[in-house]
C-alpha atoms as a PDB file:
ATOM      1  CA  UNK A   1      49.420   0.646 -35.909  1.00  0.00           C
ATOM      2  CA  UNK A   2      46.346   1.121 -38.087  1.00  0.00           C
ATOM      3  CA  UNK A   3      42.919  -0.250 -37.313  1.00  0.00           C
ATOM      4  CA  UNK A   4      41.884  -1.650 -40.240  1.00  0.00           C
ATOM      5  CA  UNK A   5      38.299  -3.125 -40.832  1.00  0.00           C
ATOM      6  CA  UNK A   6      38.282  -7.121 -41.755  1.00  0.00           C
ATOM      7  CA  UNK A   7      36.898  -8.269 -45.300  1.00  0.00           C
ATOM      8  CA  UNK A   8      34.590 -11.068 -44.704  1.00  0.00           C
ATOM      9  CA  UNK A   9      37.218 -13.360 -45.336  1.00  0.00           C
ATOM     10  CA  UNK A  10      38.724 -12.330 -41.988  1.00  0.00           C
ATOM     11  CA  UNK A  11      41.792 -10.531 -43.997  1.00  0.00           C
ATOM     12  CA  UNK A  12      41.858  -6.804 -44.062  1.00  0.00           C
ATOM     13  CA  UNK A  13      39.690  -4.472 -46.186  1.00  0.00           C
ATOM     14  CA  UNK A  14      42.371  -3.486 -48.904  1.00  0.00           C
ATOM     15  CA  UNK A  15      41.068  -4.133 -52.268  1.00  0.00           C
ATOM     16  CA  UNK A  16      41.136  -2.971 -56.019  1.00  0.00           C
ATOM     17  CA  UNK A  17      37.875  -1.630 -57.441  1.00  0.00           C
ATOM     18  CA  UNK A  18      36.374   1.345 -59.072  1.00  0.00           C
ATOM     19  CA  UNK A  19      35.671   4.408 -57.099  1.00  0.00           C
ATOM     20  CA  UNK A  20      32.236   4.201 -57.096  1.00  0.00           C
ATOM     21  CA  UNK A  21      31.011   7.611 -56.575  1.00  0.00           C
ATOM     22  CA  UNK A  22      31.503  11.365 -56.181  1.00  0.00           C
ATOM     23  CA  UNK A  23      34.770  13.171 -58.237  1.00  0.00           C
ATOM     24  CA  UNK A  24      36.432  10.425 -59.366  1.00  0.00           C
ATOM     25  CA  UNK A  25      33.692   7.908 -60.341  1.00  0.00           C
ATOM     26  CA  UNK A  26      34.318   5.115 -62.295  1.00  0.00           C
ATOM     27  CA  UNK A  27      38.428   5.284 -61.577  1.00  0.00           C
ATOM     28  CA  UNK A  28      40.425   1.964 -60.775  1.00  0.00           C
ATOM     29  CA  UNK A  29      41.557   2.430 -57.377  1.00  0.00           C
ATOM     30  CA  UNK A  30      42.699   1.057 -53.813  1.00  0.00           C
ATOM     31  CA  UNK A  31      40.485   1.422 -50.523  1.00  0.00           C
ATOM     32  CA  UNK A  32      41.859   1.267 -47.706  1.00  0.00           C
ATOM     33  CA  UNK A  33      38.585   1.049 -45.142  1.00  0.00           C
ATOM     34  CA  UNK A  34      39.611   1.848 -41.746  1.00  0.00           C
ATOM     35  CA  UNK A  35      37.587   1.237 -38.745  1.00  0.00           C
ATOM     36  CA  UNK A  36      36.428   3.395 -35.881  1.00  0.00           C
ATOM     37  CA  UNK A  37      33.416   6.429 -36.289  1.00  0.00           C
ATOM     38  CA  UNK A  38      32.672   9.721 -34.345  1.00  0.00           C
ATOM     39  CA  UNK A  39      28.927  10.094 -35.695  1.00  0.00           C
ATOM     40  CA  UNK A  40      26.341   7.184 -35.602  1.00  0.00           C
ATOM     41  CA  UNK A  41      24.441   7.500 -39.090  1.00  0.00           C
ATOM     42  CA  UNK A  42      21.189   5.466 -39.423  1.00  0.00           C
ATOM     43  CA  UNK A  43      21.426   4.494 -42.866  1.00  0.00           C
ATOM     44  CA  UNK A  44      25.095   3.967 -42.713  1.00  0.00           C
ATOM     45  CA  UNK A  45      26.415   0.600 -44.948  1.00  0.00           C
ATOM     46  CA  UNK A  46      29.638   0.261 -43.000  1.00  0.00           C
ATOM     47  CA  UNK A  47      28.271  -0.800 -39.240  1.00  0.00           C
ATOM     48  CA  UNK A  48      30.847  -3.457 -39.272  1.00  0.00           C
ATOM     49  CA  UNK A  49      33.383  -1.082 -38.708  1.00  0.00           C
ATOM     50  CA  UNK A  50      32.039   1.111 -35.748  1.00  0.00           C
ATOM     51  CA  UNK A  51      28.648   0.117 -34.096  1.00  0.00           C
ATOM     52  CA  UNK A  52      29.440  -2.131 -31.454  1.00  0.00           C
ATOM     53  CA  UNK A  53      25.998  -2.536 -29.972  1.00  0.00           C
ATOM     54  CA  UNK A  54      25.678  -4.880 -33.040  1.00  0.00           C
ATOM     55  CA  UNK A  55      29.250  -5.900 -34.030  1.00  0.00           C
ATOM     56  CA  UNK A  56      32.620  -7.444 -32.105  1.00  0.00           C
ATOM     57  CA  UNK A  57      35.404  -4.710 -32.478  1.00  0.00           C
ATOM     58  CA  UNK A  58      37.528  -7.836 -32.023  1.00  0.00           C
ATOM     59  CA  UNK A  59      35.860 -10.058 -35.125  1.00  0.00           C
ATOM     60  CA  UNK A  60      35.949  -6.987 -37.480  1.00  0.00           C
ATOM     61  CA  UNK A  61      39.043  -4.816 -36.873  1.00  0.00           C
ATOM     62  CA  UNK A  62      42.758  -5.904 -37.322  1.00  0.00           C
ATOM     63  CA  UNK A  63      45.715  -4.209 -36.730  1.00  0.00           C
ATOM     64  CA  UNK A  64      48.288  -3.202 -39.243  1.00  0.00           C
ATOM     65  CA  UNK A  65      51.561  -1.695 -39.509  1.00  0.00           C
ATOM     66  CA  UNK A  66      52.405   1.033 -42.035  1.00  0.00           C
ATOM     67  CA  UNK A  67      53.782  -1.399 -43.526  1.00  0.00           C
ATOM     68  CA  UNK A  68      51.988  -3.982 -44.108  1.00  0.00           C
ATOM     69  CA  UNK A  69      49.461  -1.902 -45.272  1.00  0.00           C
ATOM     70  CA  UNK A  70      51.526  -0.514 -47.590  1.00  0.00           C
ATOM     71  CA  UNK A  71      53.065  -4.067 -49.006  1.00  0.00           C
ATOM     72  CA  UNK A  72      48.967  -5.256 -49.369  1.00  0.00           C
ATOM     73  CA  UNK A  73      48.443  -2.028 -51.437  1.00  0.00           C
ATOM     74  CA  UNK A  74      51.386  -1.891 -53.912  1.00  0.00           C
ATOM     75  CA  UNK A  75      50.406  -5.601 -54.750  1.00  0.00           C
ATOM     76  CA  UNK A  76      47.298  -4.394 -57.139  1.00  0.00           C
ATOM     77  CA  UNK A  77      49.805  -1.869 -59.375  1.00  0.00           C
ATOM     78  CA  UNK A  78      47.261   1.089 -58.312  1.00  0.00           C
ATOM     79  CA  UNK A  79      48.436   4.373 -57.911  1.00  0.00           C
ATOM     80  CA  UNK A  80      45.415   5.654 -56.661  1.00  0.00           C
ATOM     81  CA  UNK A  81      44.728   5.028 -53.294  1.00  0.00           C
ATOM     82  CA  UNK A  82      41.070   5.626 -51.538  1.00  0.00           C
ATOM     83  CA  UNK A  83      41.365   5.766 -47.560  1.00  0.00           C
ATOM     84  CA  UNK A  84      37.741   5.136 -46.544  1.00  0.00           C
ATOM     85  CA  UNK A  85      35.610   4.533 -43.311  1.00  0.00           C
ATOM     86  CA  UNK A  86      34.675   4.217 -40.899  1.00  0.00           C
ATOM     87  CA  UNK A  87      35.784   8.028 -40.217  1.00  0.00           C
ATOM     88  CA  UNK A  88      39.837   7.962 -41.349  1.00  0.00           C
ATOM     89  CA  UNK A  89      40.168  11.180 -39.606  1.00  0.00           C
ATOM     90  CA  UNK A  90      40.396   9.284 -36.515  1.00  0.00           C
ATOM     91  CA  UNK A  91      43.364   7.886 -37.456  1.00  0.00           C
ATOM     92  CA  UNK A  92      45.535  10.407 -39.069  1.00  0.00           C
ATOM     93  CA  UNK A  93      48.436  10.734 -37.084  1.00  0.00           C
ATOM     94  CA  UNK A  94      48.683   6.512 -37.792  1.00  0.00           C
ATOM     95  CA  UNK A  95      47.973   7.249 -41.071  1.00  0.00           C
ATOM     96  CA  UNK A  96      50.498  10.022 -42.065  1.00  0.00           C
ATOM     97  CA  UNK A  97      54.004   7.835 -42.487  1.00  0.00           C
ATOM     98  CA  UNK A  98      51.948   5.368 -44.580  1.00  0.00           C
ATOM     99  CA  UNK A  99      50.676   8.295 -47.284  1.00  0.00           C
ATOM    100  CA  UNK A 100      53.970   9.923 -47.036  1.00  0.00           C
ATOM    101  CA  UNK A 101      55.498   6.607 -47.929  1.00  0.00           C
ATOM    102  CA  UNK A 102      53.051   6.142 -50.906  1.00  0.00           C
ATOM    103  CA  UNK A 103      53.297  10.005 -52.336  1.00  0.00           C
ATOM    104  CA  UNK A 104      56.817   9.659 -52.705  1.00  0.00           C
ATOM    105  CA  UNK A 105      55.743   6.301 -55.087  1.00  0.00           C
ATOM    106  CA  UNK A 106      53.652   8.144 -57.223  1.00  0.00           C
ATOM    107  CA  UNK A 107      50.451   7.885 -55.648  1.00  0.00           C
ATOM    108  CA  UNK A 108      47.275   9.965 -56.094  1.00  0.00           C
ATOM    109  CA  UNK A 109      45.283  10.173 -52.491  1.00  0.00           C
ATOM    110  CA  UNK A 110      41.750  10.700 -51.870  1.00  0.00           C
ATOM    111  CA  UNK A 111      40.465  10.599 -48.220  1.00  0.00           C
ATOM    112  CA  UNK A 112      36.521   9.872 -47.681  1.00  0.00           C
ATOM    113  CA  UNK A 113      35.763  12.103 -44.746  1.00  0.00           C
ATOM    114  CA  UNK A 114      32.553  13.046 -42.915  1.00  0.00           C
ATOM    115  CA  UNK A 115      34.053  16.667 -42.250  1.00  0.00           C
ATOM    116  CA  UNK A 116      33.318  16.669 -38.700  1.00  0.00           C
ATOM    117  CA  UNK A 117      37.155  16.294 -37.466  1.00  0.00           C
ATOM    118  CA  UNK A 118      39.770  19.259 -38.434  1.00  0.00           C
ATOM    119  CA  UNK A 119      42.876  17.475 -40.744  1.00  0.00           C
ATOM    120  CA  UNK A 120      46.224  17.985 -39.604  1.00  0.00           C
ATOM    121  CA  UNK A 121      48.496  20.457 -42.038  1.00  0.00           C
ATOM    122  CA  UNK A 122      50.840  17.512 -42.783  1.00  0.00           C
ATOM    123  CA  UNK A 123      48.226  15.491 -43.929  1.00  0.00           C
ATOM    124  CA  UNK A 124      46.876  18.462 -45.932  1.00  0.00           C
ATOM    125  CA  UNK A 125      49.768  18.200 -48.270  1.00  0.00           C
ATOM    126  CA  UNK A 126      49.192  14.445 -48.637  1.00  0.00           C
ATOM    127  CA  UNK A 127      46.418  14.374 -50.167  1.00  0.00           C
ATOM    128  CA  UNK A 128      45.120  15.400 -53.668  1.00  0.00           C
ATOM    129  CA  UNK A 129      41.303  15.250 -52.924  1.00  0.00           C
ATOM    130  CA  UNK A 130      39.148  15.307 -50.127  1.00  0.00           C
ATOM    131  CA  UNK A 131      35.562  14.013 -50.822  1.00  0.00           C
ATOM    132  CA  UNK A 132      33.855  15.707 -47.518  1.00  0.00           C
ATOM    133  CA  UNK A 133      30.505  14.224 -46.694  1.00  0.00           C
ATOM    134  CA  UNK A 134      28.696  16.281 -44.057  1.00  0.00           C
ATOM    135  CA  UNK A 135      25.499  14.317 -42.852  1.00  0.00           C
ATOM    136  CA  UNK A 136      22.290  15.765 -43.233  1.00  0.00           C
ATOM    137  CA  UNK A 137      19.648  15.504 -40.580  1.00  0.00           C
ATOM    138  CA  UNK A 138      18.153  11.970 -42.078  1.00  0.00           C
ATOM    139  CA  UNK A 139      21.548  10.430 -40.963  1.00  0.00           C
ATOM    140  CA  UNK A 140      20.241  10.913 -37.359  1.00  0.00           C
ATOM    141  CA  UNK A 141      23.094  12.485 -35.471  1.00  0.00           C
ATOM    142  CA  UNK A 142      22.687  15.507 -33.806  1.00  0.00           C
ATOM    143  CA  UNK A 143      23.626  19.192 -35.342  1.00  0.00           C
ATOM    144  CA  UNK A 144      26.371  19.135 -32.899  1.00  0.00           C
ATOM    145  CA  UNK A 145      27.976  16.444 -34.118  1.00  0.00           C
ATOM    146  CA  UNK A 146      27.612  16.412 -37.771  1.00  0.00           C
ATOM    147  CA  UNK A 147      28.078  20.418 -38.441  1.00  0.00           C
ATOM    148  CA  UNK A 148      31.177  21.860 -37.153  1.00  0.00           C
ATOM    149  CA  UNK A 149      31.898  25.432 -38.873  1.00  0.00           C
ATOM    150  CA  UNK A 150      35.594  25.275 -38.601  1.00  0.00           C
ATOM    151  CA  UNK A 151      35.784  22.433 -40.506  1.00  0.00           C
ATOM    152  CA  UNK A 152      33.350  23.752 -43.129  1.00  0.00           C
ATOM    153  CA  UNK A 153      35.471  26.678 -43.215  1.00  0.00           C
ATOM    154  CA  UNK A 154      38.861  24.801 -43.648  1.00  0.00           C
ATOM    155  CA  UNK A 155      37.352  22.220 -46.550  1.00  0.00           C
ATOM    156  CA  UNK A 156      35.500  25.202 -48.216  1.00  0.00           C
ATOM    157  CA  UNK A 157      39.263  27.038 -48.811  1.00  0.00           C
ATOM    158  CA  UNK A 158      40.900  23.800 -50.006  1.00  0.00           C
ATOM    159  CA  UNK A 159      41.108  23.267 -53.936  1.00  0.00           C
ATOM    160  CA  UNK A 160      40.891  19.816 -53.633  1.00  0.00           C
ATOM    161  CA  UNK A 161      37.994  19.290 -52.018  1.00  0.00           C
ATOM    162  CA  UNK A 162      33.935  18.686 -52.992  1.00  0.00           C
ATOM    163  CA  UNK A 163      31.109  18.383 -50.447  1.00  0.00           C
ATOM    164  CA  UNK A 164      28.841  15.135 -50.998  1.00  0.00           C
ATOM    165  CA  UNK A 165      25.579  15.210 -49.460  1.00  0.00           C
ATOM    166  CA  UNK A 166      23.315  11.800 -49.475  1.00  0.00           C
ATOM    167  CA  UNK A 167      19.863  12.696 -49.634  1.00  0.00           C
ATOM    168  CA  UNK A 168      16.885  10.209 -49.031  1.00  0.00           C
ATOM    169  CA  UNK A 169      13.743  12.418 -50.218  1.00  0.00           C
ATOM    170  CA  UNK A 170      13.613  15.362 -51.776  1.00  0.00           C
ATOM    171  CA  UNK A 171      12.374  17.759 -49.019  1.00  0.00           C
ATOM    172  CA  UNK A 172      15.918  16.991 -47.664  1.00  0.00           C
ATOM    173  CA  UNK A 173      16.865  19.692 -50.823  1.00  0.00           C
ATOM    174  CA  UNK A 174      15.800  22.681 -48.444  1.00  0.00           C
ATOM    175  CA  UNK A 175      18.253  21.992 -45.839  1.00  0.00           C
ATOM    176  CA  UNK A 176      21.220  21.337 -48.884  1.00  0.00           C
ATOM    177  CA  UNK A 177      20.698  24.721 -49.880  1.00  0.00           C
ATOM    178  CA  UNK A 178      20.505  26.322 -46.583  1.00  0.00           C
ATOM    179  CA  UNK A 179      24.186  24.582 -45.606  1.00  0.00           C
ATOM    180  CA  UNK A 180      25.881  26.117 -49.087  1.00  0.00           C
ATOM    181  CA  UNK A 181      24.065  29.755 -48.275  1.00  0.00           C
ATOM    182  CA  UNK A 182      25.176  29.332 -44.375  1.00  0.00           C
ATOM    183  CA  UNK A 183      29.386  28.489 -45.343  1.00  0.00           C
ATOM    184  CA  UNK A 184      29.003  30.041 -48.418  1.00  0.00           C
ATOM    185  CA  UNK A 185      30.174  27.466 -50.838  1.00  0.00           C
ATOM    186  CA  UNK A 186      30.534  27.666 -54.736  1.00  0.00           C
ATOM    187  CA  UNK A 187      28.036  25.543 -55.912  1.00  0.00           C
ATOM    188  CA  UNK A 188      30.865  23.479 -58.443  1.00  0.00           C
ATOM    189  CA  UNK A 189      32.039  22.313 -55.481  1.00  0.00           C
ATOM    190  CA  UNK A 190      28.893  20.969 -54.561  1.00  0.00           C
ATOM    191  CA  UNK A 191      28.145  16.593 -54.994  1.00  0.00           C
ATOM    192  CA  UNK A 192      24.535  15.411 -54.383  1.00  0.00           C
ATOM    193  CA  UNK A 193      23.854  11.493 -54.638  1.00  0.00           C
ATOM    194  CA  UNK A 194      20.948   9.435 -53.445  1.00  0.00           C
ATOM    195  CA  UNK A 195      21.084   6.875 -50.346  1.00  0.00           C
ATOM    196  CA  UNK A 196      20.259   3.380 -51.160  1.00  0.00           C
ATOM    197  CA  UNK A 197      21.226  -0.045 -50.876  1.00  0.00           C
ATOM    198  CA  UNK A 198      19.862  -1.550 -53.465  1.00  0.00           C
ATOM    199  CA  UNK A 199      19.023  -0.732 -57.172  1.00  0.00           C
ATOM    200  CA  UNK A 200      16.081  -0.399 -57.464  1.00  0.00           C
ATOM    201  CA  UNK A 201      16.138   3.168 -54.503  1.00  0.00           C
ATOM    202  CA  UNK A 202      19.255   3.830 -55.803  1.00  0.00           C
ATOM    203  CA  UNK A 203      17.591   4.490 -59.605  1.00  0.00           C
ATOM    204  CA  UNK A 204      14.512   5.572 -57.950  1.00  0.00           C
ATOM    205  CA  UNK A 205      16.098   8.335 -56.321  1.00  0.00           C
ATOM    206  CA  UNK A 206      18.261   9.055 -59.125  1.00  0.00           C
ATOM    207  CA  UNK A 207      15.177  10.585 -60.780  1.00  0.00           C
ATOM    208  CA  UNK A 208      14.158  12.946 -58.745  1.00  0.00           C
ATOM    209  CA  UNK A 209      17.714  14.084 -57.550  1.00  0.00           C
ATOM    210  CA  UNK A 210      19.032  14.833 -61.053  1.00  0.00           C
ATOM    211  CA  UNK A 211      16.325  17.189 -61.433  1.00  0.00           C
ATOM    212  CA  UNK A 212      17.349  18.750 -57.854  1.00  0.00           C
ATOM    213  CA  UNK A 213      21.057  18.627 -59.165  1.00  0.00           C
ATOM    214  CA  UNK A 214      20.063  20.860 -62.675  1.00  0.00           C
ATOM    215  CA  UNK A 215      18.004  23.536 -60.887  1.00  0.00           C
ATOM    216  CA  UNK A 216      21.089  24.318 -58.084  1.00  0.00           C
ATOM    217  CA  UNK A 217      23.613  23.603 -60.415  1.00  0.00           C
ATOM    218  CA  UNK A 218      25.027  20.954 -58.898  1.00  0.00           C
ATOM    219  CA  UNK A 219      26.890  17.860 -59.381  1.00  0.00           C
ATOM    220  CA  UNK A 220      25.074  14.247 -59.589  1.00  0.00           C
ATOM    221  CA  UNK A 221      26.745  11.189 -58.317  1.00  0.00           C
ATOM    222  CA  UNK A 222      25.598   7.434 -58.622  1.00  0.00           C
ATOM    223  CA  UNK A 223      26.882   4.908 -56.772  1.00  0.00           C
ATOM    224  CA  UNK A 224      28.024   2.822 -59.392  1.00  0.00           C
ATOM    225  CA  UNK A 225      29.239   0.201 -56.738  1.00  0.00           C
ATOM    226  CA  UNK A 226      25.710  -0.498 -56.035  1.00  0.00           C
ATOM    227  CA  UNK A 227      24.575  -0.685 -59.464  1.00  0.00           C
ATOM    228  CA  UNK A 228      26.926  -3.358 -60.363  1.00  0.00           C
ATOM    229  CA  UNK A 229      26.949  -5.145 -57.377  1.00  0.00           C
ATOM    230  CA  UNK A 230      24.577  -3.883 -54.285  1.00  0.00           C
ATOM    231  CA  UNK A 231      25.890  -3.268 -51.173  1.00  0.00           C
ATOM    232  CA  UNK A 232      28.345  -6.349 -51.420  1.00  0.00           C
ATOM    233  CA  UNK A 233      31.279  -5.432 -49.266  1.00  0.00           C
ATOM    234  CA  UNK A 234      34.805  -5.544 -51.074  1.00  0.00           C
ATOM    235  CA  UNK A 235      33.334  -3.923 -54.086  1.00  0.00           C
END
């Protein structure tokens, strides 16, 4: 069974949108938003689905079956399929017979990770791009917990995979470019993209961070989600 976070209509977080940021902006996919979280960021948008000093696990998680999750996903006629968090790691063995099922319909699989937990091989071949998001110290978990090397090792060797980093100010640059000299990783593969929860910090930050982006050669990233429609959930 999958533990899948609740839309605020009580039924579970499966719906059709546009990836809103990193590789694949602006594609018409699936999310899948799972629930549960190893780290504890500060700033994270998705509370709902971990911190229960604030939330009831019981209100905002619901369990699914492979397939039932997969009969709420074919519904949209998407064959790309965004499994978000929460931290899906958690959850990969659950997960596995559910992405096997879809890559044998044609699906294209991205998995929204925090690259803290190591992926199993099976899931490895599942899954055509791994958007790795390794918190930076503003997230406020501890370097223990947000940096482990094998995983930066493992992600850094995979093809299919970009690092996003979310930065709130731009003295948060330094510590960017010391994590890329430290695991050595090709720049290209590199995402930067502001935090904010609103428009008006997201396009502030823009400014300043697509300047950062041009003089490391790196990739910017919007979040096009909150653009359009702030941090609505379900969007």
């Amino acid at each position: 069974m999958l533990k899948v976070s609740k839309g605020l209509e009580g039924h579970p977080e499966i719906f059709y949108s546009i990836q809103g940021e990193g590789a694949n902006i602006g594609k018409p996919a699936v999310f899948l938003r799972l629930g549960l979280c190893n780290l504890k960021c500060e700033w994270c948008d998705t509370k709902y689905t971990w911190d229960w000093t604030v939330y009831n696990a019981q209100e905002q998680l619901v369990e699914l079956s492979s397939e039932d999750t997969e009969h709420r996903i074919l519904n949209f006629n998407c064959t790309y399929l965004v499994v978000t968090g929460g931290e899906p790691l958690i959850q990969q063995k659950q997960i596995i017979p559910l992405l096997e099922s879809l890559k044998n319909k044609g699906f294209f699989i991205e998995i929204e990770t925090n690259g803290t937990i190591l992926p199993d091989q099976r899931l490895i071949g599942l899954v055509d791009h791994w958007s790795v998001s390794p918190k930076l110290q503003n997230a406020g978990n501890s370097k223990a917990d947000r940096e482990i090397d094998a995983v930066y090792k493992l992600f850094n060797t995979l093809d299919s995979s970009h690092f996003k980093y979310v930065l709130q100010s731009e003295t948060e640059f330094g510590e960017v470019q010391q994590l890329v000299k430290q695991h050595n990783i090709n720049p290209h593969k590199i995402i930067l993209m502001p935090e904010a929860q609103n428009k008006a910090d997201l396009l502030m930050r823009s400014r300043w961070l697509v300047e950062l982006c041009k003089s490391g050669g790196y990739t910017f990233s919007l979040r096009l989600h909150i653009l359009l429609w702030g941090n609505e959930r379900g969007k």
